[in-house]
PDB file of N, CA and C in Angstrom:
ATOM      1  N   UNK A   1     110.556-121.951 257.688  1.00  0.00           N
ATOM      2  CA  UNK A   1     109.889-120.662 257.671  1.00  0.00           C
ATOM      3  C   UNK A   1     108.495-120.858 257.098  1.00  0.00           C
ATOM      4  N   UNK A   2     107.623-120.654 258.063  1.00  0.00           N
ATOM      5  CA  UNK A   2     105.675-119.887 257.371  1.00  0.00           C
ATOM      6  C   UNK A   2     105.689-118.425 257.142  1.00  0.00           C
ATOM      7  N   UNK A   3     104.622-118.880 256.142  1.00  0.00           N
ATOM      8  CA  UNK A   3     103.922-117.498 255.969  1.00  0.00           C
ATOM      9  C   UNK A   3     102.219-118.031 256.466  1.00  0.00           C
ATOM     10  N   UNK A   4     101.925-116.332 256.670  1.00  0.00           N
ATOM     11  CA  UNK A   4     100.682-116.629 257.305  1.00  0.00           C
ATOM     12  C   UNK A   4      99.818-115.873 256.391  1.00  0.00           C
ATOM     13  N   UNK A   5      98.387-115.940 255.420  1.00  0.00           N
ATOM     14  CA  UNK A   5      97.909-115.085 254.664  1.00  0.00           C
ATOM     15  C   UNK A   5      96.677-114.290 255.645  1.00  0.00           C
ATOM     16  N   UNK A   6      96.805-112.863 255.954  1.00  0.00           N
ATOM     17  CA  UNK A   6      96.068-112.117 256.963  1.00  0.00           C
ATOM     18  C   UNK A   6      95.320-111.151 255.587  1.00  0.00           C
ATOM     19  N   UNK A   7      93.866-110.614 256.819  1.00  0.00           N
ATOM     20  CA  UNK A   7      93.222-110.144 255.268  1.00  0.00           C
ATOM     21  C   UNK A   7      93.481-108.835 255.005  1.00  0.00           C
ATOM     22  N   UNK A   8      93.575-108.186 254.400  1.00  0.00           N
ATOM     23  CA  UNK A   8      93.719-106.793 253.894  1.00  0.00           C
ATOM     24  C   UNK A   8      93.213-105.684 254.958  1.00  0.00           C
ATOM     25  N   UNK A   9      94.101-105.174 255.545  1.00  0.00           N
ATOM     26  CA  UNK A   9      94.058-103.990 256.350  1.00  0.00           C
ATOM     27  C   UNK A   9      94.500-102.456 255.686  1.00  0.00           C
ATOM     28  N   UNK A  10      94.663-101.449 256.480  1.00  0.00           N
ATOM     29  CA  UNK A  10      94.668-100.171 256.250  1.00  0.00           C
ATOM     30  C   UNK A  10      95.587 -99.813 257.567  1.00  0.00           C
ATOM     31  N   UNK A  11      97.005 -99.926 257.261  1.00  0.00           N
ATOM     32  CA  UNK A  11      97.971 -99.595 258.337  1.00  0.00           C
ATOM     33  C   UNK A  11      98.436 -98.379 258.564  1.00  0.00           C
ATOM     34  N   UNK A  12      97.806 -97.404 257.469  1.00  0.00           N
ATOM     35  CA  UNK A  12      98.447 -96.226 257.620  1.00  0.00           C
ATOM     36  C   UNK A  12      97.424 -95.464 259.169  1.00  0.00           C
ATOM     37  N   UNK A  13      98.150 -95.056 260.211  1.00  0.00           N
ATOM     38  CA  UNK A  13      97.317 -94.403 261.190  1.00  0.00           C
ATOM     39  C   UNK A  13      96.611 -93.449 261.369  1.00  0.00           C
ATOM     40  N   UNK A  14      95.414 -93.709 262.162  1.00  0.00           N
ATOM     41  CA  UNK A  14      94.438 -92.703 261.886  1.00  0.00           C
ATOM     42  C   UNK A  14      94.951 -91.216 263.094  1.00  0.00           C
ATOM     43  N   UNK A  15      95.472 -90.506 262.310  1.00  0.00           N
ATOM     44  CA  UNK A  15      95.630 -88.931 263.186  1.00  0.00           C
ATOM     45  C   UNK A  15      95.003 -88.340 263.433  1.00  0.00           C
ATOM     46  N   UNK A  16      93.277 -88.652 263.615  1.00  0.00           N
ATOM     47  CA  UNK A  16      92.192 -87.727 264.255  1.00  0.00           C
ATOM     48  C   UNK A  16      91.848 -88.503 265.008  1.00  0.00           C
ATOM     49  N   UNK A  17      92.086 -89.518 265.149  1.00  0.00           N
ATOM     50  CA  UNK A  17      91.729 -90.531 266.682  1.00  0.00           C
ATOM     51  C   UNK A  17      92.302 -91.402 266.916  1.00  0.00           C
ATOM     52  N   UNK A  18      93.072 -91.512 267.959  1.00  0.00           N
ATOM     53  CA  UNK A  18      93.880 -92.532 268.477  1.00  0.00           C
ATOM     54  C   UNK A  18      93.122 -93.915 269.124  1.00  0.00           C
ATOM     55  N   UNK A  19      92.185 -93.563 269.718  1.00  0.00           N
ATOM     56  CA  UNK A  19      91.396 -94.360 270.797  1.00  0.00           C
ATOM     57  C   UNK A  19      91.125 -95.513 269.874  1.00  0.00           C
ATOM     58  N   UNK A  20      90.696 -95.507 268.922  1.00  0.00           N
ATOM     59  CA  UNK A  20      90.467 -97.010 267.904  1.00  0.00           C
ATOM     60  C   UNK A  20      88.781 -96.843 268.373  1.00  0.00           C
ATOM     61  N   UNK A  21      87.617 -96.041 269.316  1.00  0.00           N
ATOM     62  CA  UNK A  21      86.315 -96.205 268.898  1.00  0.00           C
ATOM     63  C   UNK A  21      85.959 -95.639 267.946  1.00  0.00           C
ATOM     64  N   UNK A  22      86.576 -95.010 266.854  1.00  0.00           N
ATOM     65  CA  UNK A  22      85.863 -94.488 265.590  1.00  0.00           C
ATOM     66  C   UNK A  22      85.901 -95.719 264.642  1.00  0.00           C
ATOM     67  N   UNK A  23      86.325 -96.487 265.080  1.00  0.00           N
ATOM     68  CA  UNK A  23      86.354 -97.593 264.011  1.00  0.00           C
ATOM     69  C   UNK A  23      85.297 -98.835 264.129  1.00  0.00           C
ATOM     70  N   UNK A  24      84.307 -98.113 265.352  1.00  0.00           N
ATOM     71  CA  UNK A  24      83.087 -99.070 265.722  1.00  0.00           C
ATOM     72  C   UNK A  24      81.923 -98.525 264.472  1.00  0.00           C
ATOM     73  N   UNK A  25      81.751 -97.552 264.293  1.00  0.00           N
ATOM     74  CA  UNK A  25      80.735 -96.522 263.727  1.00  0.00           C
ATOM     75  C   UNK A  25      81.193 -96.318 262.204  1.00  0.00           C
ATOM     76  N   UNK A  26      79.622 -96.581 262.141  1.00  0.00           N
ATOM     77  CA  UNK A  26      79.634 -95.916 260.317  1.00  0.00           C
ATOM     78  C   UNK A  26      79.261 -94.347 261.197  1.00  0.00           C
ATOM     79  N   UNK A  27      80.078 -93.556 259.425  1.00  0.00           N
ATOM     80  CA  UNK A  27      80.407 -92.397 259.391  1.00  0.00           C
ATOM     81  C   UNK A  27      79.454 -91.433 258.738  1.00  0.00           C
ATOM     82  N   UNK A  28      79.012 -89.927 258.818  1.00  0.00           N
ATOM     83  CA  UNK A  28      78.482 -89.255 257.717  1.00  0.00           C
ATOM     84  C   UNK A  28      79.442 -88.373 257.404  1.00  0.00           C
ATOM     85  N   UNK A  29      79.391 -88.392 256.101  1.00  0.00           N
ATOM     86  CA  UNK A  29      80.731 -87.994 255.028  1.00  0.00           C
ATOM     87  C   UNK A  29      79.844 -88.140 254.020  1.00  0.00           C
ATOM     88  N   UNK A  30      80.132 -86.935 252.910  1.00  0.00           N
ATOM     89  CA  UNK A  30      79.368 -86.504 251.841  1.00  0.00           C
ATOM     90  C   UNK A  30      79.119 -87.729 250.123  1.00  0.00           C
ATOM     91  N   UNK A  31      77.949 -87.852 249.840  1.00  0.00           N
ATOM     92  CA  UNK A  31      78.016 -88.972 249.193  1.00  0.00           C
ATOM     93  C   UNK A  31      78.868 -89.085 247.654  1.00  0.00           C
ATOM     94  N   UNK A  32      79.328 -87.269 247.462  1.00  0.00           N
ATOM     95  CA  UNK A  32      80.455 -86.883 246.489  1.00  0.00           C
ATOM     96  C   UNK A  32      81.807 -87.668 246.860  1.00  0.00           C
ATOM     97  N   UNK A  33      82.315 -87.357 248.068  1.00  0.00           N
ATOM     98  CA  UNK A  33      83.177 -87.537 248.094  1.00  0.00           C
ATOM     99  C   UNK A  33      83.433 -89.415 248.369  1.00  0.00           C
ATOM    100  N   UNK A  34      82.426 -90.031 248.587  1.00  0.00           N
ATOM    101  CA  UNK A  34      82.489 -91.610 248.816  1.00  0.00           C
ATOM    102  C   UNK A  34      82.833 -91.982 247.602  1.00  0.00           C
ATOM    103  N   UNK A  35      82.030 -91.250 247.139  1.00  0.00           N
ATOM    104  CA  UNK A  35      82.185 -91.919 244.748  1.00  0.00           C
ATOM    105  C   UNK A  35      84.133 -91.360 244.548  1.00  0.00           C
ATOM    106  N   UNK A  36      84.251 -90.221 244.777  1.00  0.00           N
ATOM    107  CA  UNK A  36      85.671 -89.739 244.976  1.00  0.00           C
ATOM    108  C   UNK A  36      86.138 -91.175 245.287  1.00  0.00           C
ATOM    109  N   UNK A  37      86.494 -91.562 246.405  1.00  0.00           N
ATOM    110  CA  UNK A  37      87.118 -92.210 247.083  1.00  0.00           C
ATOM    111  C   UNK A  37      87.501 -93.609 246.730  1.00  0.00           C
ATOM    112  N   UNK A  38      85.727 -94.296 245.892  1.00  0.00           N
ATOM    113  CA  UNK A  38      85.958 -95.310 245.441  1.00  0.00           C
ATOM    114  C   UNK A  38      86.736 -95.283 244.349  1.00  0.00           C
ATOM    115  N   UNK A  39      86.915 -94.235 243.846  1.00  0.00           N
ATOM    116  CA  UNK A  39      87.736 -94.652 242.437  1.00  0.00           C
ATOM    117  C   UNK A  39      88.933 -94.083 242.526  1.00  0.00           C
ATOM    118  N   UNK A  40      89.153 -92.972 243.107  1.00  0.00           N
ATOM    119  CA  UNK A  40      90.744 -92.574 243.810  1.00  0.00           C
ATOM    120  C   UNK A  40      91.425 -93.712 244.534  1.00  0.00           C
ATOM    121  N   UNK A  41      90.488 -94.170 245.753  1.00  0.00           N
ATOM    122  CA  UNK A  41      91.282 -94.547 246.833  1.00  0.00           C
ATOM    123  C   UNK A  41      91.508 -93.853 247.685  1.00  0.00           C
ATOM    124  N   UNK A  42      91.154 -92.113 247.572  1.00  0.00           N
ATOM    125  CA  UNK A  42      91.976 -91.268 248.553  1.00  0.00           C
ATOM    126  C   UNK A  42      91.322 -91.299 249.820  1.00  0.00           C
ATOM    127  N   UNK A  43      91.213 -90.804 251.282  1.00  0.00           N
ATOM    128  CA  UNK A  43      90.450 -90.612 251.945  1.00  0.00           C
ATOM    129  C   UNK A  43      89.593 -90.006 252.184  1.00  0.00           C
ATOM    130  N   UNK A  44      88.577 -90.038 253.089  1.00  0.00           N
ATOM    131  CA  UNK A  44      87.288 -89.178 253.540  1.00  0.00           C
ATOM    132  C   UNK A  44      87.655 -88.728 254.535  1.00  0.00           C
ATOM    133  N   UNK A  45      87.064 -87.266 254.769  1.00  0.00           N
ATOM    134  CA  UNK A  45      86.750 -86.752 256.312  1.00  0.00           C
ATOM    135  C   UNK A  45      85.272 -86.933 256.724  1.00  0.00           C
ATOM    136  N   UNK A  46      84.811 -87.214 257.917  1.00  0.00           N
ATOM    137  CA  UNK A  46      83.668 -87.908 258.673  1.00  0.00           C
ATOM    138  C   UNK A  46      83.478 -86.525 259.017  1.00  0.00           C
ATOM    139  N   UNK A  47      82.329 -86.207 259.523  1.00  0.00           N
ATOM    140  CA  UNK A  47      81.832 -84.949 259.998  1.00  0.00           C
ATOM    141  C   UNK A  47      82.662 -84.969 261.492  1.00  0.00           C
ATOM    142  N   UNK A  48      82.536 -86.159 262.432  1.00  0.00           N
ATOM    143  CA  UNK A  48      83.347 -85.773 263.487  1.00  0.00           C
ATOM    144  C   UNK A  48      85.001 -85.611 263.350  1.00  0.00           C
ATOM    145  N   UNK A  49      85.321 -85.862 261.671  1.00  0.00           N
ATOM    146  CA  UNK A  49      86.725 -85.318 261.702  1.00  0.00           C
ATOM    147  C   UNK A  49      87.451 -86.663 261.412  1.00  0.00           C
ATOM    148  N   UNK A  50      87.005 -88.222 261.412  1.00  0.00           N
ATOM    149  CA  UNK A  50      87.844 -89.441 262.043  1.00  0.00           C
ATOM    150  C   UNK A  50      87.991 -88.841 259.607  1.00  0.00           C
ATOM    151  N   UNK A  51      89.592 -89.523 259.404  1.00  0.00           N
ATOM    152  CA  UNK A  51      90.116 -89.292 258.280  1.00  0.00           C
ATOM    153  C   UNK A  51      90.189 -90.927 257.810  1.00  0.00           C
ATOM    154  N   UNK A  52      90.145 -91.544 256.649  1.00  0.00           N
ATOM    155  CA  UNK A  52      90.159 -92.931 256.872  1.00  0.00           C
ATOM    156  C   UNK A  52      89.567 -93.253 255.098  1.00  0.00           C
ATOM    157  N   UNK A  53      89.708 -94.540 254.483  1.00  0.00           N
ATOM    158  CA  UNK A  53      89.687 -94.761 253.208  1.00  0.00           C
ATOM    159  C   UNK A  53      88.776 -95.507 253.246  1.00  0.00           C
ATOM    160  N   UNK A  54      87.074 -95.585 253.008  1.00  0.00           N
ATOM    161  CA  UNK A  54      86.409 -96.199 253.513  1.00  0.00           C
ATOM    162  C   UNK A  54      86.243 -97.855 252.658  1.00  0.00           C
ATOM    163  N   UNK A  55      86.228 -99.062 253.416  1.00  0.00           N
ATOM    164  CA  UNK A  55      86.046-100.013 252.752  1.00  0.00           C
ATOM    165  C   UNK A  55      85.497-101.053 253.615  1.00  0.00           C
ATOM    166  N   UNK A  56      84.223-100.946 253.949  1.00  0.00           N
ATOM    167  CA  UNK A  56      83.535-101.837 255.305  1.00  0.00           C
ATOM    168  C   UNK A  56      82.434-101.377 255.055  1.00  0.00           C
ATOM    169  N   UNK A  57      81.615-101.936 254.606  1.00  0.00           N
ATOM    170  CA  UNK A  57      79.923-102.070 254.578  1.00  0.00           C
ATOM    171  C   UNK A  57      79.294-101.357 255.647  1.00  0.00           C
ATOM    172  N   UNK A  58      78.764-100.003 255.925  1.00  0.00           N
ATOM    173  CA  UNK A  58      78.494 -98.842 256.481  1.00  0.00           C
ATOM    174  C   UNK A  58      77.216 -99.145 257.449  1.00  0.00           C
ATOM    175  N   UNK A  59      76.659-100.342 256.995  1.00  0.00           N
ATOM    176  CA  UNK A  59      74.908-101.004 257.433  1.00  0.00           C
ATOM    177  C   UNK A  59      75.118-101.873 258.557  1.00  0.00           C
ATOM    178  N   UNK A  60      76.532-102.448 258.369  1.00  0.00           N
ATOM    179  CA  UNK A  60      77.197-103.544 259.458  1.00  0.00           C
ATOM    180  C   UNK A  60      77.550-102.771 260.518  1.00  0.00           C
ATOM    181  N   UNK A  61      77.571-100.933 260.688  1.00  0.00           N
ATOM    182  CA  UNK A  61      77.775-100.805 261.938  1.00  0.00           C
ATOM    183  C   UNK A  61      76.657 -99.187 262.787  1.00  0.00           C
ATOM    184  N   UNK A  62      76.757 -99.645 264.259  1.00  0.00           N
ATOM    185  CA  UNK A  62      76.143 -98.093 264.118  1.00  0.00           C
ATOM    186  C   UNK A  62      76.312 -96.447 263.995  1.00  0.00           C
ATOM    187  N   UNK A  63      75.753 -95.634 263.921  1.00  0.00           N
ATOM    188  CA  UNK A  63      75.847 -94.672 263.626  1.00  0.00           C
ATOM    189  C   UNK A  63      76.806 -94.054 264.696  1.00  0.00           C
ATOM    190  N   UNK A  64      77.601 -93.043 264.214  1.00  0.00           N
ATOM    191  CA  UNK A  64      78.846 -92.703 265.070  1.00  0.00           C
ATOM    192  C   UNK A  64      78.234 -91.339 265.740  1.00  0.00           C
ATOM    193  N   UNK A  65      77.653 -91.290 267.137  1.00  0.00           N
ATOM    194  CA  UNK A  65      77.357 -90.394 267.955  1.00  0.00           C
ATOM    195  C   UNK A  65      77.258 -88.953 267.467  1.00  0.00           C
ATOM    196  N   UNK A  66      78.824 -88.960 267.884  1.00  0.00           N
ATOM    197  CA  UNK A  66      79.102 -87.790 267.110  1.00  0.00           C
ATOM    198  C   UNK A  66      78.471 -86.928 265.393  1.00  0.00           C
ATOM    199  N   UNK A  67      78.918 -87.875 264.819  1.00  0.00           N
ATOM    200  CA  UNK A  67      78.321 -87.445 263.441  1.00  0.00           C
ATOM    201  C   UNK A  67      76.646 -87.390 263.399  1.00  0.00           C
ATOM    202  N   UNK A  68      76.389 -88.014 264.624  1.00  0.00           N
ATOM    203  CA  UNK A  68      74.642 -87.550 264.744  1.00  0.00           C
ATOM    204  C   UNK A  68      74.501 -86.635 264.943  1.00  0.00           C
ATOM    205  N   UNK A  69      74.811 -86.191 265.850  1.00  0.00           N
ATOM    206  CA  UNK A  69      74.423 -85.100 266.334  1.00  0.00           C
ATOM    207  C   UNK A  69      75.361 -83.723 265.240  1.00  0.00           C
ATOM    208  N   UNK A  70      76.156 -84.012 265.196  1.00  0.00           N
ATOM    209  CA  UNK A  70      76.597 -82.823 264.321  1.00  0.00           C
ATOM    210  C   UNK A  70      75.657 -82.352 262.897  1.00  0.00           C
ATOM    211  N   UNK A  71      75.226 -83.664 261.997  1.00  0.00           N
ATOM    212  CA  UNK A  71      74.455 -83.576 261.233  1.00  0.00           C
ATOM    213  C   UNK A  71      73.055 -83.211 261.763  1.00  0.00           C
ATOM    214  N   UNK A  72      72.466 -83.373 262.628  1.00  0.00           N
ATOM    215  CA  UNK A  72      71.129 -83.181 262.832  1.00  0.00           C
ATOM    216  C   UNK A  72      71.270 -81.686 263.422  1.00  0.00           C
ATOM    217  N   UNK A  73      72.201 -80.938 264.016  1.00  0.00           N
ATOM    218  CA  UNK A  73      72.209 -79.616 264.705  1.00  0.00           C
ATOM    219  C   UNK A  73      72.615 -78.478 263.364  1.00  0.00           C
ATOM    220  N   UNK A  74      73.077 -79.475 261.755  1.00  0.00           N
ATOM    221  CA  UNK A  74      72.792 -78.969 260.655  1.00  0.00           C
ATOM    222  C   UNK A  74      71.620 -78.800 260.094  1.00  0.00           C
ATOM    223  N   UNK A  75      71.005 -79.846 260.375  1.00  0.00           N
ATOM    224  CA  UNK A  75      69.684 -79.954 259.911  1.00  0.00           C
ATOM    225  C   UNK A  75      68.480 -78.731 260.498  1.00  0.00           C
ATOM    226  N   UNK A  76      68.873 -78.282 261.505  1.00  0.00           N
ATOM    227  CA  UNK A  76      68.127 -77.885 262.215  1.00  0.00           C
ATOM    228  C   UNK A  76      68.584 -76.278 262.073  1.00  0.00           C
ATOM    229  N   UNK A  77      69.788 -75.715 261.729  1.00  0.00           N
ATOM    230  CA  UNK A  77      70.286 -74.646 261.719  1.00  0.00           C
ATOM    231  C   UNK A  77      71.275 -74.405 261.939  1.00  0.00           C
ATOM    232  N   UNK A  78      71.378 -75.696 263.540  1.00  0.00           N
ATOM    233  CA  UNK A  78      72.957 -75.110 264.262  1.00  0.00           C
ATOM    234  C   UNK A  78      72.737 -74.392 265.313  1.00  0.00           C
ATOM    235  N   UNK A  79      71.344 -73.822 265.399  1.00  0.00           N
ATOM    236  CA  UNK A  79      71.514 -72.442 266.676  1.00  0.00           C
ATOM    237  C   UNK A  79      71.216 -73.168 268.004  1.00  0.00           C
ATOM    238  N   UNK A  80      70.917 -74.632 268.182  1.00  0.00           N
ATOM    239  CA  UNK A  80      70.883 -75.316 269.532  1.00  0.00           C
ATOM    240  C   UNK A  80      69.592 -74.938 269.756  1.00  0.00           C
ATOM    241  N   UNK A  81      68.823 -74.006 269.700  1.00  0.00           N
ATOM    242  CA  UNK A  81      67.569 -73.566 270.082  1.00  0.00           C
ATOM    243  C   UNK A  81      66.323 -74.244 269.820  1.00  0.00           C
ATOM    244  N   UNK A  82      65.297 -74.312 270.738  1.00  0.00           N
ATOM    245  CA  UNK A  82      64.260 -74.902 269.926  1.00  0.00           C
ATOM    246  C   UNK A  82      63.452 -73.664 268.833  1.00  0.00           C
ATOM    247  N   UNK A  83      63.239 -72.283 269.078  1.00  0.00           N
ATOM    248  CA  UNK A  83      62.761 -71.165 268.773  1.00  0.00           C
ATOM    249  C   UNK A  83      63.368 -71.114 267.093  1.00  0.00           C
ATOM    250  N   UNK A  84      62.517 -70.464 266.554  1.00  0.00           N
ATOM    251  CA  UNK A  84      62.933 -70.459 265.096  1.00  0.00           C
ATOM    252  C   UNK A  84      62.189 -68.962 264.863  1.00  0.00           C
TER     253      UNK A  84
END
């Protein structure tokens, strides 16, 4: 009998996305709740919703579509409009 030493994963499944592309993209999620997280452990919610315990260097990937645009249509108001 082997053993094989594999590196530290996060097996519990993600229930806001099945597809496995939220796991290409860094996330925007509030910088309260990241400090939360590091010292809980508990999870984050991502603005597009993906739920997940963050531990992957955020710079190593790109920005997750979604959470662009959701944050920037905050930034802006939300009303889709260009007119203010």
């Amino acid at each position: 009998m082997s053993t094989k030493i594999l590196p530290e994963s996060d097996t519990r499944p993600d229930l806001s996305h099945g597809d496995g592309d939220h796991e290409r993209f860094a996330h925007y999620v509030k910088k309260q709740k990241i400090t939360e997280s590091a010292v809980s452990g508990s999870p984050v919610i991502a603005l597009c919703g993906k739920v997940w315990v963050p531990n992957r260097d955020p710079k190593k990937f790109p920005v997750c579509p979604e959470c662009k645009e959701i944050y920037e249509s905050m930034q802006s108001g939300g009303d889709g409009g260009g007119d203010k």
